[in-house]
Protein backbone atom coordinates (compact mmCIF):
# COMPACT_ATOMS: atom_id res chain seq x y z
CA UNK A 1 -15.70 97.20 63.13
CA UNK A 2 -17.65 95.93 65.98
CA UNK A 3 -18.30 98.30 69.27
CA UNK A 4 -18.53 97.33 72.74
CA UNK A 5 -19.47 98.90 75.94
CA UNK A 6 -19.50 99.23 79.70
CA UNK A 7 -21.68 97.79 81.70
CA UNK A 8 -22.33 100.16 84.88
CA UNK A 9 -24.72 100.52 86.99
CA UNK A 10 -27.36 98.27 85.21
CA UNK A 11 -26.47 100.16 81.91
CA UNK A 12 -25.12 99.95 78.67
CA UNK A 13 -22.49 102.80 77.46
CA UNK A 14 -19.64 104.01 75.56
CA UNK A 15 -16.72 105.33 77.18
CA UNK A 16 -15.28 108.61 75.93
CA UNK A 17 -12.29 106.60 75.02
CA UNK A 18 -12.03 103.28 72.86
CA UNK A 19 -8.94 101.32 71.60
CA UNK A 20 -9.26 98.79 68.67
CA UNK A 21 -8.54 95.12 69.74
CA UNK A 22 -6.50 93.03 67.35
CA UNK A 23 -7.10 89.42 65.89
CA UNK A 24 -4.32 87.24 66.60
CA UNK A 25 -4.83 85.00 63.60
CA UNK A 26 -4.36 88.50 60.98
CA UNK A 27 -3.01 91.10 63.16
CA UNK A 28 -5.69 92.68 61.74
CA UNK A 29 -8.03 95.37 64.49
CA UNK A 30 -11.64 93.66 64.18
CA UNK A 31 -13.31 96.15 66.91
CA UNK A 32 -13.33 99.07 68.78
CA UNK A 33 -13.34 98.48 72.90
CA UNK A 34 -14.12 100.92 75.52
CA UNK A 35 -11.38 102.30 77.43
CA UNK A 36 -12.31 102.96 81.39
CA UNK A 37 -11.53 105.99 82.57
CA UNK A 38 -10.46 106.87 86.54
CA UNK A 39 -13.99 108.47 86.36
CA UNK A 40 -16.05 105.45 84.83
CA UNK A 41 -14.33 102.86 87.41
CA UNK A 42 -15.51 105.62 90.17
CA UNK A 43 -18.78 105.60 88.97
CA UNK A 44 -18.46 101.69 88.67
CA UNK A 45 -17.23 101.35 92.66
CA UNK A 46 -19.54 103.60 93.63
CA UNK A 47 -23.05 101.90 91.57
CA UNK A 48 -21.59 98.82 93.62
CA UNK A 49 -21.19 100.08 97.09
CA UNK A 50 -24.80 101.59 96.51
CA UNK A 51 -25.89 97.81 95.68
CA UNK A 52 -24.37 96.56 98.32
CA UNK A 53 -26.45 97.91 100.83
CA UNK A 54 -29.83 98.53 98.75
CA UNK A 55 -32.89 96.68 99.58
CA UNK A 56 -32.77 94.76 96.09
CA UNK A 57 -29.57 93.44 96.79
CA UNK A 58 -28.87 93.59 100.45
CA UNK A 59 -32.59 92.50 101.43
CA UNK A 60 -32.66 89.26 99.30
CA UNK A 61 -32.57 85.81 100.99
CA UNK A 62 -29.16 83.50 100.57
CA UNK A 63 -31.54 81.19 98.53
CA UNK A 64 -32.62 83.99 96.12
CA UNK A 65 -29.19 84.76 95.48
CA UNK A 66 -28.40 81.39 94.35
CA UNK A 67 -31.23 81.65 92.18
CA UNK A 68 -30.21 84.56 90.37
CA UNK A 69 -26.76 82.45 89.84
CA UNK A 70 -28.47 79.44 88.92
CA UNK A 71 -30.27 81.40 86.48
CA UNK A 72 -27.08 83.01 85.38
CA UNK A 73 -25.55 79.30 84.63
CA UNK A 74 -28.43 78.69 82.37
CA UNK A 75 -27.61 81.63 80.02
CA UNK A 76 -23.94 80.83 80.01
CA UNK A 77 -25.07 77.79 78.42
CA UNK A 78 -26.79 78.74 76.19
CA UNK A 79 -24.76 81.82 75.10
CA UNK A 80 -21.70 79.13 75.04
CA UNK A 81 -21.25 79.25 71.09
CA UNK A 82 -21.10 82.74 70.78
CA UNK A 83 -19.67 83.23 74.14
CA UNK A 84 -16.64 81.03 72.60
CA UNK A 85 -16.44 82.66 68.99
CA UNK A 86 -15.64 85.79 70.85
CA UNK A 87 -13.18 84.49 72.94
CA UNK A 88 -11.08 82.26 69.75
CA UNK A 89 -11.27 85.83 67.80
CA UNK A 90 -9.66 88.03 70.30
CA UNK A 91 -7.55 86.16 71.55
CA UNK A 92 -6.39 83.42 69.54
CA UNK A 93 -7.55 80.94 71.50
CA UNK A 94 -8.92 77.98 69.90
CA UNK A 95 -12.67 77.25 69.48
CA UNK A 96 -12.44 73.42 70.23
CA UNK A 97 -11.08 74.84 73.73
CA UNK A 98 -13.01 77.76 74.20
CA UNK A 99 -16.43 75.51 73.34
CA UNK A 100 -15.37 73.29 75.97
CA UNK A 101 -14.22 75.14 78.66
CA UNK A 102 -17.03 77.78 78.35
CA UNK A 103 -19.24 75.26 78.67
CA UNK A 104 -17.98 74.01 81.88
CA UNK A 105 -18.37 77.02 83.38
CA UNK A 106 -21.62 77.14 83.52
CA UNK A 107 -20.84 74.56 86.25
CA UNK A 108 -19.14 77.15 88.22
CA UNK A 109 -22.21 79.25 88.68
CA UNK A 110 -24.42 76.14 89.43
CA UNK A 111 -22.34 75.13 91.98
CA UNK A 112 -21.83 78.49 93.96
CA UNK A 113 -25.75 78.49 93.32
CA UNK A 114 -26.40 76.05 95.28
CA UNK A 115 -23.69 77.19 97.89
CA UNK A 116 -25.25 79.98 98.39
CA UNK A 117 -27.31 79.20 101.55
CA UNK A 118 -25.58 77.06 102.56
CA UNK A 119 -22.80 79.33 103.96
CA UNK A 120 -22.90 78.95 107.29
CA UNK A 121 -22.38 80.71 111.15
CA UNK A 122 -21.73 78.72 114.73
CA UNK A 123 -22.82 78.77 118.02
CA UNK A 124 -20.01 78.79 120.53
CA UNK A 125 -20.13 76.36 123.51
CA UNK A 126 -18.67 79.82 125.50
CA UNK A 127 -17.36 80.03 129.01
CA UNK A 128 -19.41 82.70 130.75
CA UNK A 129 -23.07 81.94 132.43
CA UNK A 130 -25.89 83.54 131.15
CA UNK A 131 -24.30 84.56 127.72
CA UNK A 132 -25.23 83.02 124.02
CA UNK A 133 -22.12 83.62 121.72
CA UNK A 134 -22.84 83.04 117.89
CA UNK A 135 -20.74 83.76 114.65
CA UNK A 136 -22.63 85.35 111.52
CA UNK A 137 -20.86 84.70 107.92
CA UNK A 138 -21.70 87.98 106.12
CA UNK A 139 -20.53 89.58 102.97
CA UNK A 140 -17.08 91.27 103.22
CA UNK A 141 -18.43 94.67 100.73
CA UNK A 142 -17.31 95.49 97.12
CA UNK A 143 -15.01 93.08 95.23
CA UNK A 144 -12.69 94.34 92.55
CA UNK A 145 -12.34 91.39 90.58
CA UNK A 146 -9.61 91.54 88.00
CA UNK A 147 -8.44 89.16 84.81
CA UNK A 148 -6.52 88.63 82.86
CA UNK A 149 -7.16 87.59 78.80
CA UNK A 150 -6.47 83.88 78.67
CA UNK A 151 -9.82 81.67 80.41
CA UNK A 152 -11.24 84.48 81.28
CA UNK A 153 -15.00 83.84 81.26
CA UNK A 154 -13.24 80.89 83.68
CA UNK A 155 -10.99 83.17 85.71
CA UNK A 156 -14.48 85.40 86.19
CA UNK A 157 -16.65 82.72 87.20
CA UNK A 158 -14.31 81.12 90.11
CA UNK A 159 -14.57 84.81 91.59
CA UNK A 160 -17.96 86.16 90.47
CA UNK A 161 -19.49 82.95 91.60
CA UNK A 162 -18.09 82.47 95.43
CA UNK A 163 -18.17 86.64 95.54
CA UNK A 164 -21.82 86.81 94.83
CA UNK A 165 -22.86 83.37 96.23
CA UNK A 166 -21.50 85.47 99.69
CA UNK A 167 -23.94 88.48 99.23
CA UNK A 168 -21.00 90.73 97.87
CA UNK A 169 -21.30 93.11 95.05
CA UNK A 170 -18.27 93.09 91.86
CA UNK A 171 -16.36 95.78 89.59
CA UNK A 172 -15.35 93.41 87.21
CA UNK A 173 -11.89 94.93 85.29
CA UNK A 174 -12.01 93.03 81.56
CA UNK A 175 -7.94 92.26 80.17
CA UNK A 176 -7.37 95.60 77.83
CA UNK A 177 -6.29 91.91 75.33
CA UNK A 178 -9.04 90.97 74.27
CA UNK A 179 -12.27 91.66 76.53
CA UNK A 180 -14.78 91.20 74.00
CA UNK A 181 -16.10 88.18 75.58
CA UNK A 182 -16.54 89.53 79.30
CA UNK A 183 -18.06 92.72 77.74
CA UNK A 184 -20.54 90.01 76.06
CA UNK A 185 -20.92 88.51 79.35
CA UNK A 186 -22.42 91.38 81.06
CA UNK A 187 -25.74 91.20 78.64
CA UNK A 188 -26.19 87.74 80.54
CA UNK A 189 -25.69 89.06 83.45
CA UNK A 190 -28.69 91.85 82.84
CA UNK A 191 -30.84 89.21 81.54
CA UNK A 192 -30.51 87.39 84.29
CA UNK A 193 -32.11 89.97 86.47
CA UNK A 194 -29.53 90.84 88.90
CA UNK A 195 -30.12 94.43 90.56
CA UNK A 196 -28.56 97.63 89.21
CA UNK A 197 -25.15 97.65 90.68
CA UNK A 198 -24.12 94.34 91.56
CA UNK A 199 -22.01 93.47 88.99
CA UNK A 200 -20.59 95.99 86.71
CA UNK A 201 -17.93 94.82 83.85
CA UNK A 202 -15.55 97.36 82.16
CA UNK A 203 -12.12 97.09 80.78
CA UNK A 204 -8.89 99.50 80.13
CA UNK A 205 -5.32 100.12 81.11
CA UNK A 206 -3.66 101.10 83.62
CA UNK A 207 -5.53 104.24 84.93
CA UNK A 208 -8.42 101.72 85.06
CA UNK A 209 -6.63 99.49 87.02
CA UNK A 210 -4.89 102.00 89.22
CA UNK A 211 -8.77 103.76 89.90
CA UNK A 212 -10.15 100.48 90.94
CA UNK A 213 -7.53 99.22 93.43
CA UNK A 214 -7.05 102.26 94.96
CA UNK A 215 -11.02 103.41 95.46
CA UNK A 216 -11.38 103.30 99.26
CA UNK A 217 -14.61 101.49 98.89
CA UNK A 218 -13.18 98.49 97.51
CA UNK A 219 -13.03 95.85 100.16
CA UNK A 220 -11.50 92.99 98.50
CA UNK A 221 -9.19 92.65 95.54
CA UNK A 222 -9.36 89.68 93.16
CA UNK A 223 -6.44 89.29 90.75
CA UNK A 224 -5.45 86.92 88.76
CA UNK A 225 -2.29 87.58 86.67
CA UNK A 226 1.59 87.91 86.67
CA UNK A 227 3.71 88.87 90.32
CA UNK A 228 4.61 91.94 89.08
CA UNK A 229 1.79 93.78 88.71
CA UNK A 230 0.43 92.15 91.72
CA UNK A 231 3.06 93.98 93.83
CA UNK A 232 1.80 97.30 92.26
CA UNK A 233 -1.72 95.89 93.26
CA UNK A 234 -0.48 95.01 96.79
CA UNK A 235 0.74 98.28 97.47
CA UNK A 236 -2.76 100.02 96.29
CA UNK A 237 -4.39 98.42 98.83
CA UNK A 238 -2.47 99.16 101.60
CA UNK A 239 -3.81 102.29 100.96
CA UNK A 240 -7.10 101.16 102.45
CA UNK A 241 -5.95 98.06 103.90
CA UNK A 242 -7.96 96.00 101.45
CA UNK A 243 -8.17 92.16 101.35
CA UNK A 244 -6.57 90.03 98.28
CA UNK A 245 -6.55 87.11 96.73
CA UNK A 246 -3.82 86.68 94.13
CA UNK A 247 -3.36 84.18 91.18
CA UNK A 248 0.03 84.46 90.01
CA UNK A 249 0.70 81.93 87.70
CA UNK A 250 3.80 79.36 87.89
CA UNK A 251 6.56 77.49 86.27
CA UNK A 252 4.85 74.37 87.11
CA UNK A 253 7.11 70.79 87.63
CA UNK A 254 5.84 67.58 85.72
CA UNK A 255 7.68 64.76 87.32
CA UNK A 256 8.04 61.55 85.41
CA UNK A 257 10.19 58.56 87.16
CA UNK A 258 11.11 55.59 85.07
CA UNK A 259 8.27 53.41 86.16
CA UNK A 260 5.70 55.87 84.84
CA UNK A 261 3.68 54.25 82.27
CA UNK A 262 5.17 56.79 79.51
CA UNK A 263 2.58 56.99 76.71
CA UNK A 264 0.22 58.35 78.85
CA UNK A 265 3.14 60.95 81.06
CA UNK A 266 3.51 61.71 77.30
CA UNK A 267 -0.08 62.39 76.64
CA UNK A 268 -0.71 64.48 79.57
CA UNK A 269 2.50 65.91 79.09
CA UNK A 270 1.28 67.53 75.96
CA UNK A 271 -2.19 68.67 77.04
CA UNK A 272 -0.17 70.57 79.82
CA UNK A 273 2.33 72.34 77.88
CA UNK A 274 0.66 72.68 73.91
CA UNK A 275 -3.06 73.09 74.78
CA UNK A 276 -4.15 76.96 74.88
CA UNK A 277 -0.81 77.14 72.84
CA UNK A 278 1.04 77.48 76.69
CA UNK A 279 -1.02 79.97 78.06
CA UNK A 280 -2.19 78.90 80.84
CA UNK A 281 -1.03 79.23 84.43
CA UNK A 282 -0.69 75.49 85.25
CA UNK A 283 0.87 74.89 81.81
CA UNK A 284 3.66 71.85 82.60
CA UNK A 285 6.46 74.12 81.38
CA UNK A 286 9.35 72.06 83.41
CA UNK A 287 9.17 68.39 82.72
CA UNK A 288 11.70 66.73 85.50
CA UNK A 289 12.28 63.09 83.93
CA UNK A 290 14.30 60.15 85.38
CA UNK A 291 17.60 60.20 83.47
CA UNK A 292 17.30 56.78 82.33
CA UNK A 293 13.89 57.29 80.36
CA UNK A 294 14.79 60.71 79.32
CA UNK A 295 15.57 59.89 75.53
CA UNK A 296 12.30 57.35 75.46
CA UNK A 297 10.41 60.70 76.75
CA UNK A 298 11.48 63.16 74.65
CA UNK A 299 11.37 60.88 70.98
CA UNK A 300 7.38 60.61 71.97
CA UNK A 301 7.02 64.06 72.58
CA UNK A 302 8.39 65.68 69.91
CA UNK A 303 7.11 63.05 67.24
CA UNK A 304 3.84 64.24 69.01
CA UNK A 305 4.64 68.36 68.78
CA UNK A 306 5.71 67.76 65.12
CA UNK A 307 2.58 66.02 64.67
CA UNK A 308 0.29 69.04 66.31
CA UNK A 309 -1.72 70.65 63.24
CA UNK A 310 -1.53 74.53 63.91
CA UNK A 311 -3.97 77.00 61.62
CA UNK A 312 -6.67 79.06 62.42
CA UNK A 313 -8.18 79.34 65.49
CA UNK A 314 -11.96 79.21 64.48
CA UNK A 315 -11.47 75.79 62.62
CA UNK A 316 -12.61 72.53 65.22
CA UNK A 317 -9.40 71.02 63.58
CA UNK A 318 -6.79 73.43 64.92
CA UNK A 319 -4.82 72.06 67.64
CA UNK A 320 -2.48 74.61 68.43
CA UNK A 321 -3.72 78.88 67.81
CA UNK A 322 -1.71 81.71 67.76
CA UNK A 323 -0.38 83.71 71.01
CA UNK A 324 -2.37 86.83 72.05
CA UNK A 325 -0.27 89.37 71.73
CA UNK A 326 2.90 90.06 69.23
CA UNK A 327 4.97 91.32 72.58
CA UNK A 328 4.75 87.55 74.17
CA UNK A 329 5.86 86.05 70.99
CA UNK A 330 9.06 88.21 70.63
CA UNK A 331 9.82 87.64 74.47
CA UNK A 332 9.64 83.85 74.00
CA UNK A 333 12.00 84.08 71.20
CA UNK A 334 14.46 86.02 72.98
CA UNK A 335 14.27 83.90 75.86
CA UNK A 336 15.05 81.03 73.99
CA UNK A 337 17.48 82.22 72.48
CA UNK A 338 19.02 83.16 75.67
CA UNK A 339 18.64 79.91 76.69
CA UNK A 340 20.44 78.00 73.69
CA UNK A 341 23.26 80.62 74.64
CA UNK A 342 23.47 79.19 77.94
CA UNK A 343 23.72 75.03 76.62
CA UNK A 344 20.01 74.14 76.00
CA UNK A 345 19.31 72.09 73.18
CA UNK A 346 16.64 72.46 70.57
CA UNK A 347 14.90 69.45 70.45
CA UNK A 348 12.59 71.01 67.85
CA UNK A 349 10.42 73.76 67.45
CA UNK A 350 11.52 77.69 68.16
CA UNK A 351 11.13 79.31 64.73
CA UNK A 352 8.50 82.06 64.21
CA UNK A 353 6.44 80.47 60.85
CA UNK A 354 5.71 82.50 57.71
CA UNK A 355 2.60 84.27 57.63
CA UNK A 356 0.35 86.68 58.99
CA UNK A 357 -0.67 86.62 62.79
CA UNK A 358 1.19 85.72 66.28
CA UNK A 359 1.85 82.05 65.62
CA UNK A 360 4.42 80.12 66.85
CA UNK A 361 5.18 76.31 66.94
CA UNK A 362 5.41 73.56 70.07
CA UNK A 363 8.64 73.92 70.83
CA UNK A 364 10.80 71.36 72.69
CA UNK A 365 14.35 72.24 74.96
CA UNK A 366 16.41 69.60 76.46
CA UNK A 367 18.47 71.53 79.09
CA UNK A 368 19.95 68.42 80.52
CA UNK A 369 23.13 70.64 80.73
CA UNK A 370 21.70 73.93 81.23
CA UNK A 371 19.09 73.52 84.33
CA UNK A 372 19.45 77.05 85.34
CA UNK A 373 18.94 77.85 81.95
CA UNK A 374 15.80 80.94 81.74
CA UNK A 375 13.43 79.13 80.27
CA UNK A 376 13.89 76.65 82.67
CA UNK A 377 13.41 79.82 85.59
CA UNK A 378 11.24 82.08 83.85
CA UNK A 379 7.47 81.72 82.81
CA UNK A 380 7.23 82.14 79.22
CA UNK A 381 3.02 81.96 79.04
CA UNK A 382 3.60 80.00 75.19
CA UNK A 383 4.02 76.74 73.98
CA UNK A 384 7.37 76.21 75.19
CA UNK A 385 9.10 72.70 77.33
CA UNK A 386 12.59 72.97 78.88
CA UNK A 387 13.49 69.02 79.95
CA UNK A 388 15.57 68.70 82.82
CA UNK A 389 16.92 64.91 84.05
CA UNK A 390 17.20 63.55 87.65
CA UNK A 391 18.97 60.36 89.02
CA UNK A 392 16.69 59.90 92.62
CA UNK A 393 13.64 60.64 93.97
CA UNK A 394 15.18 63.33 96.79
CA UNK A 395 16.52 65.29 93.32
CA UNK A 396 13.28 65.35 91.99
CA UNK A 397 11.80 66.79 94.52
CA UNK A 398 14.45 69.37 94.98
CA UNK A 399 14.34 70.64 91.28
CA UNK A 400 10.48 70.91 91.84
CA UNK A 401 10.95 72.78 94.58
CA UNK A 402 13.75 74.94 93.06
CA UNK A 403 11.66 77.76 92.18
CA UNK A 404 9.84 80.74 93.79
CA UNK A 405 6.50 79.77 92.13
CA UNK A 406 4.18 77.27 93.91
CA UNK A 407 0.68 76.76 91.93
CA UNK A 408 0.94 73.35 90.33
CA UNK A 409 2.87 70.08 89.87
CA UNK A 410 2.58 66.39 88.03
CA UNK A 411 3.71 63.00 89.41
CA UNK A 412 3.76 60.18 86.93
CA UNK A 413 5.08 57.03 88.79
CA UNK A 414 3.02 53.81 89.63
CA UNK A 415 4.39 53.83 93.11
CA UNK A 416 1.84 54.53 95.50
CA UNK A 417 4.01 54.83 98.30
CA UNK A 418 6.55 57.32 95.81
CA UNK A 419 3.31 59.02 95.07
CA UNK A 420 2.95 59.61 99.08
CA UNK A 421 6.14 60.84 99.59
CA UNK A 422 6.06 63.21 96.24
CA UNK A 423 2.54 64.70 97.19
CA UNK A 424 3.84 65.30 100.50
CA UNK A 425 7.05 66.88 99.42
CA UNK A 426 6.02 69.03 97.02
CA UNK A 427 5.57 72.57 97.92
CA UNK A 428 2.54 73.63 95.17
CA UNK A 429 -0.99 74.29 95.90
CA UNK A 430 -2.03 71.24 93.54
CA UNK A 431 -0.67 68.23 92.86
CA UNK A 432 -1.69 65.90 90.17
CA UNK A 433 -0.49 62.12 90.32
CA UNK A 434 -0.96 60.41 87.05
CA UNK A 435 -3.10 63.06 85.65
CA UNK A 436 -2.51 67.05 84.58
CA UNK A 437 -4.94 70.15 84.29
CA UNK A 438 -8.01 68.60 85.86
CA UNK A 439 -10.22 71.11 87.52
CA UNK A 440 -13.83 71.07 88.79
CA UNK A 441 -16.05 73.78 91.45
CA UNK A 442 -15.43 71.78 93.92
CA UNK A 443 -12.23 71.55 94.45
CA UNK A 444 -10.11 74.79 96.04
CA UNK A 445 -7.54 76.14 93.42
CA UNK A 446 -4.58 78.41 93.89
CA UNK A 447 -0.99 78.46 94.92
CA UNK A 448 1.69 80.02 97.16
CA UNK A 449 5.09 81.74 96.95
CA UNK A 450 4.95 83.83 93.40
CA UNK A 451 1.99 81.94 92.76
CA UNK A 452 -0.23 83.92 94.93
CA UNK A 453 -2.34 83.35 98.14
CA UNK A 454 -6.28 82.64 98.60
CA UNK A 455 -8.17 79.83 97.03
CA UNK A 456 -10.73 79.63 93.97
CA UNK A 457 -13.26 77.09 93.74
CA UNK A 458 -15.24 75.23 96.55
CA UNK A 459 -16.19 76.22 99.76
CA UNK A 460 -12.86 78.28 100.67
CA UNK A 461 -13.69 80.62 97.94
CA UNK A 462 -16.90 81.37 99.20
CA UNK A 463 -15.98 81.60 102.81
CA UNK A 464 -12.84 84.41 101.54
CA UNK A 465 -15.49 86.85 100.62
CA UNK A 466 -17.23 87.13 104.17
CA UNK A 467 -16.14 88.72 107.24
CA UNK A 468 -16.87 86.89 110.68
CA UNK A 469 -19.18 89.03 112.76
CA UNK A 470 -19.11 87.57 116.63
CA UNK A 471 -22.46 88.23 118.75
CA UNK A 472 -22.96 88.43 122.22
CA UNK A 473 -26.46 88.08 123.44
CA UNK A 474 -27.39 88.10 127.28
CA UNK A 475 -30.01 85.94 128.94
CA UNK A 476 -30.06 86.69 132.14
CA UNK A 477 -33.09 89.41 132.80
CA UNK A 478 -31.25 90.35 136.29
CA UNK A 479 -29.92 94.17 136.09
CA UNK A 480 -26.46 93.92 135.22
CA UNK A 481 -24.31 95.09 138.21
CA UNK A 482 -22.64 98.09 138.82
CA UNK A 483 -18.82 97.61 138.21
CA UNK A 484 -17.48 100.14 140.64
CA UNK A 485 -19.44 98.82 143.72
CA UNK A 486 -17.72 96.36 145.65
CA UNK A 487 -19.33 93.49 146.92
């Protein structure tokens, strides 16, 4: 089998520990990872702390930062192919996505490169004579950066980029599901000549993850992943009061009102729910349709999930892969199955196929009569639509609102003034209007509620990884007076 390894400290090594990492498509284990210990993610914290404030790092201009990440972007794209064969064989994923998306995120790390100097202080127009008052943007310290399997050379780059862009220095924790790719990663990151220290990539369970958000020399905590662990991640840090950003996730609405052109609601609709097989956290899983287009809706999409050709994840024809894991398939069949209890209908869809691997079919639920039904309520991270209707616009926007997630939302409607009102009313930290899934480095991306707080991407990433240092410089060459003689 193959063998990966840490990256600490500028170096290459085997942990004391591995576990083998399993191939969605067979089931079959195809390599051996590394399994952090609480020592190695010490040693990792500790490599970046000492890189933080080392000459190589520390003493480098904003511009020569961005040139180490423009440099970086280069070898993401060229390492693309075999960036994205990892990532379809670990975890299932499919290589016409990962090709794609790995691709674009080479944009990431141009983008923060050129951000890099560009983050800027201010001079304050201040009330006091004889005083010059000025704000310096620097680096907050170590990031612990944490991701999960799904997108995550993506899910790296919108915090590696802004972190480093800042003039911090990253422990980057790997998904114990398939980290082969990340582990790849870091030999781009050493070839890109970054110093010793500055970014170190390791993966492993829960001791890992317990070492790293606990170290007191961990300033900020990255995480993208489900709320739950994210409350065992907000309580770490209260140990040492450590910033976070958090990435939760969502059970995100797609709205469709009857004067939505419906082929292309349909269209979108599928890219949001089917493509990365549902696992993604701004997958469409709740589509709220206007009662009197409801049938129209669901006879085009489930002529199109019947349609979607589902195989092997290495083949450029595959539309739909398998899950990651064998766990998430056999909770999404017990939640639907919960959920037909309760009145939902199965459009089509829900049946575990013969075979080897963790595959499982687009599946379609009309809960027109269930709405509370739980896969209606619950994230299910799979290929999986519950359908609920509406009759006016003020329902609508009270089902999208009826949940305690708040990342992402769809409006399909040729209204502009609907559109307005929607965008306004919806309480998510996107909203798409006649469009789904679009993302680019410029824009900020994140969510609120169960969803998270902070933003990735653009500017307001960057800016979360500095601290604002306020400086007080006097002009006057008079001796300042002494404050316990009257006068």
């Amino acid at each position: 089998m193959d063998r990966f390894q840490h990256y600490i400290d500028g170096q290459f090594e085997d942990a004391a520990a591995t576990f083998p990492s399993l191939d969605p498509a067979t089931g079959q284990p195809w390599a051996l990872m590394p399994a952090a210990s609480a020592a190695d993610v010490g040693r990792a914290v500790e490599a970046a702390d000492r890189a933080f404030h080392g000459r190589a790092w520390a003493g480098l201009t904003a511009t020569a930062r961005g040139k180490l990440l423009s440099r970086l972007a280069d070898l993401v794209q060229e390492a693309a192919p075999r960036l994205a064969a990892l990532e379809t064989r670990d975890t299932g994923k499919i290589i016409r996505e990962t090709s794609a998306q790995i691709a674009y995120v080479a944009e990431y790390y141009r983008y923060y490169a050129g951000l890099a100097d560009k983050i800027e202080g201010a001079h304050l127009p201040i009330d006091k004579p004889d005083m010059e008052v000025w704000l310096r943007r620097e680096p907050v310290g170590v990031v612990a950066a944490i991701v999960p399997w799904n997108s995550q050379l993506f899910l790296s780059a919108v915090k590696l980029g802004p972190a480093l862009a800042a003039g911090c220095t990253v422990v980057l924790k790997a998904s114990e599901d398939g980290p082969a790719p990340l582990l790849e990663f870091a030999r781009l990151v050493d070839q890109a000549g970054f110093p010793p220290g500055v970014v170190n990539i390791l993966t492993g369970g829960p001791e890992a993850g317990r070492a790293l958000t606990t170290h007191p020399k961990v300033a900020h905590i990255a995480f993208t992943g489900g709320p739950e662990t994210a409350r065992h991640i907000v309580r770490a840090s209260a140990e040492n009061l450590s910033k976070t950003s958090l990435e939760l996730g969502g059970k995100s609405p797609f709205i469709v009102f009857d004067d939505a052109d419906l082929d292309s609601a349909a269209n979108a609709q599928v890219a949001g729910i089917f493509a990365a097989t549902g696992q993604s956290c701004v997958a469409g899983s709740r589509l709220l349709v206007q009662a009197s287009v409801k049938d129209a809706m669901i006879d085009r999409l489930k002529a199109k999930a019947e349609a979607v050709r589902i195989g092997a994840p290495d083949d450029m024809a595959t539309e739909v892969g398998p899950l990651c894991t064998a766990r998430q398939r056999d909770r999404i069949v017990q939640i639907i199955a919960q959920s037909v209890a309760a009145g939902a209908r199965l459009v089509t869809g829900g049946k575990i196929p013969e075979g080897p691997g963790t595959f499982f079919p687009p599946t379609i639920l009309d809960c027109s009569a269930a709405p509370t039904a739980p896969c209606v309520t619950e994230e299910l991270f799979g290929p999986v639509l519950s359908v609920v209707t509406f009759e006016t616009e003020e329902e609508a926007l009270a089902l999208a609102n009826g949940t305690p997630y708040g990342l992402a939302s769809g409006v399909f409607t040729q209204s502009l003034t609907r559109a307005h009102r929607m965008i306004r009313g919806i309480r998510a930290g996107i909203v798409w209007v006649n469009t789904y899934r679009a993302v680019s480095p410029i824009a900020p991306f994140g969510g609120h509620g169960l969803s998270g707080h902070g933003r990735e991407g653009g500017l307001a990433a960057a800016l979360d990884y500095t601290t604002v240092k306020t400086v007080w410089l006097r002009t006057s060459d008079d001796p300042i007076p002494d404050p316990f003689v009257m006068r």
